[in-house]
Protein backbone atom coordinates (compact mmCIF):
# COMPACT_ATOMS: atom_id res chain seq x y z
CA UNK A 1 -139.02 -114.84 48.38
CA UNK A 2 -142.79 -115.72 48.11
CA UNK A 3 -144.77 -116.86 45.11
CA UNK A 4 -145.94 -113.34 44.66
CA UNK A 5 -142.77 -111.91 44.87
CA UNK A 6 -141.04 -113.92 42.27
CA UNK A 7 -143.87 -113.79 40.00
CA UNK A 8 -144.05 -109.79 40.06
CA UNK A 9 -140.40 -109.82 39.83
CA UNK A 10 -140.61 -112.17 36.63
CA UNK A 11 -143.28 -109.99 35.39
CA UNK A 12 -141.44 -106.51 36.00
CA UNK A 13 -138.43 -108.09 33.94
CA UNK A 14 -140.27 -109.39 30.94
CA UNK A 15 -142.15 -105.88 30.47
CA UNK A 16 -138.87 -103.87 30.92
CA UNK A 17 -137.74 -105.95 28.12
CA UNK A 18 -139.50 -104.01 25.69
CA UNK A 19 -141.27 -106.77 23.66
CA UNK A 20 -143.59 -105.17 21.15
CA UNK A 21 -144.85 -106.51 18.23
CA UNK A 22 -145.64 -103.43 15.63
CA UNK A 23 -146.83 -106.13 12.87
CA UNK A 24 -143.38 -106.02 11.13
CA UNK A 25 -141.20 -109.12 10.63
CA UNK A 26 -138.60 -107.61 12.44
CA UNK A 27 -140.25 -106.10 15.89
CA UNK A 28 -140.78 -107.71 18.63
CA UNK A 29 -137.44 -109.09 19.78
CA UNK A 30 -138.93 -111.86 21.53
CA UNK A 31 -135.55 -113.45 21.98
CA UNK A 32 -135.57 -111.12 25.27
CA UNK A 33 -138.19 -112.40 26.85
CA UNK A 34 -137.10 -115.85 25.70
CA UNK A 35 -133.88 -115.49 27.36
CA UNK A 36 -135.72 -114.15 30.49
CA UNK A 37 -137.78 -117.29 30.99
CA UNK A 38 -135.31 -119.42 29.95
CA UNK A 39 -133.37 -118.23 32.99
CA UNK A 40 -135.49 -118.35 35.34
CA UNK A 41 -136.21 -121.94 34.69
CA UNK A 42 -132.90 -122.74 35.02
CA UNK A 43 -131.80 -125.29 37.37
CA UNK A 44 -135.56 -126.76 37.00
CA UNK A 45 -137.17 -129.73 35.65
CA UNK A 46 -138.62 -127.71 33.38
CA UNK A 47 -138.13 -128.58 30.02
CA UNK A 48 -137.68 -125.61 27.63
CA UNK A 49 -137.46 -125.82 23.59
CA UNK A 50 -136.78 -122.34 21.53
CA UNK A 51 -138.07 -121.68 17.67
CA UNK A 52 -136.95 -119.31 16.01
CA UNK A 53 -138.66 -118.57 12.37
CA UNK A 54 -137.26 -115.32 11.89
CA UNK A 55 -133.84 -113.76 13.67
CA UNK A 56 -135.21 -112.53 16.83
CA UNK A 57 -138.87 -113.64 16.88
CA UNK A 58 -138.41 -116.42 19.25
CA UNK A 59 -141.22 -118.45 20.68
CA UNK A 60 -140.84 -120.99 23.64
CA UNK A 61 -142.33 -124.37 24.41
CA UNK A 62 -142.46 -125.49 28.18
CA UNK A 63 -142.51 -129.05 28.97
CA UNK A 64 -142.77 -130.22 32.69
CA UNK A 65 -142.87 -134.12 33.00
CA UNK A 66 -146.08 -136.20 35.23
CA UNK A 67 -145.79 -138.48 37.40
CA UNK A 68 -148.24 -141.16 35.97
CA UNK A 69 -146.92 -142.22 32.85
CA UNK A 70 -149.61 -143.89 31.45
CA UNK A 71 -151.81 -140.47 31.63
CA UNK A 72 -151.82 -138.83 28.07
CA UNK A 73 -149.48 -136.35 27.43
């Protein structure tokens, strides 16, 4: 599958997960889209961290490590 092709299959997913925010505490349901990206890093170096402030309004962190470790982070 091509670069294009995953990323408009990654895209297609995350907006058939439905998350909208409608400025209420409890919309958004971001623990969808969470669990979306969370998969399809999976099996990567990439590092993922989840907060969750309220049930269901996640937001993710990505953390993919250099190669020159004396560059700043």
């Amino acid at each position: 599958m091509s670069l294009t092709d995953t990323t408009i299959a990654l895209l297609q997913n995350l907006i058939q997960n439905g998350c909208v925010n409608y400025l209420t505490a409890d919309s958004g349901q971001e623990t969808k889209n969470a669990d979306t990206l969370e998969a399809f890093f999976a099996g990567t170096d990439v590092r993922v961290e989840r907060y969750e402030p309220h049930p269901g309004r996640v937001s993710i962190a990505f953390t993919v490590e250099g190669t020159d470790p004396s560059a700043e982070p």
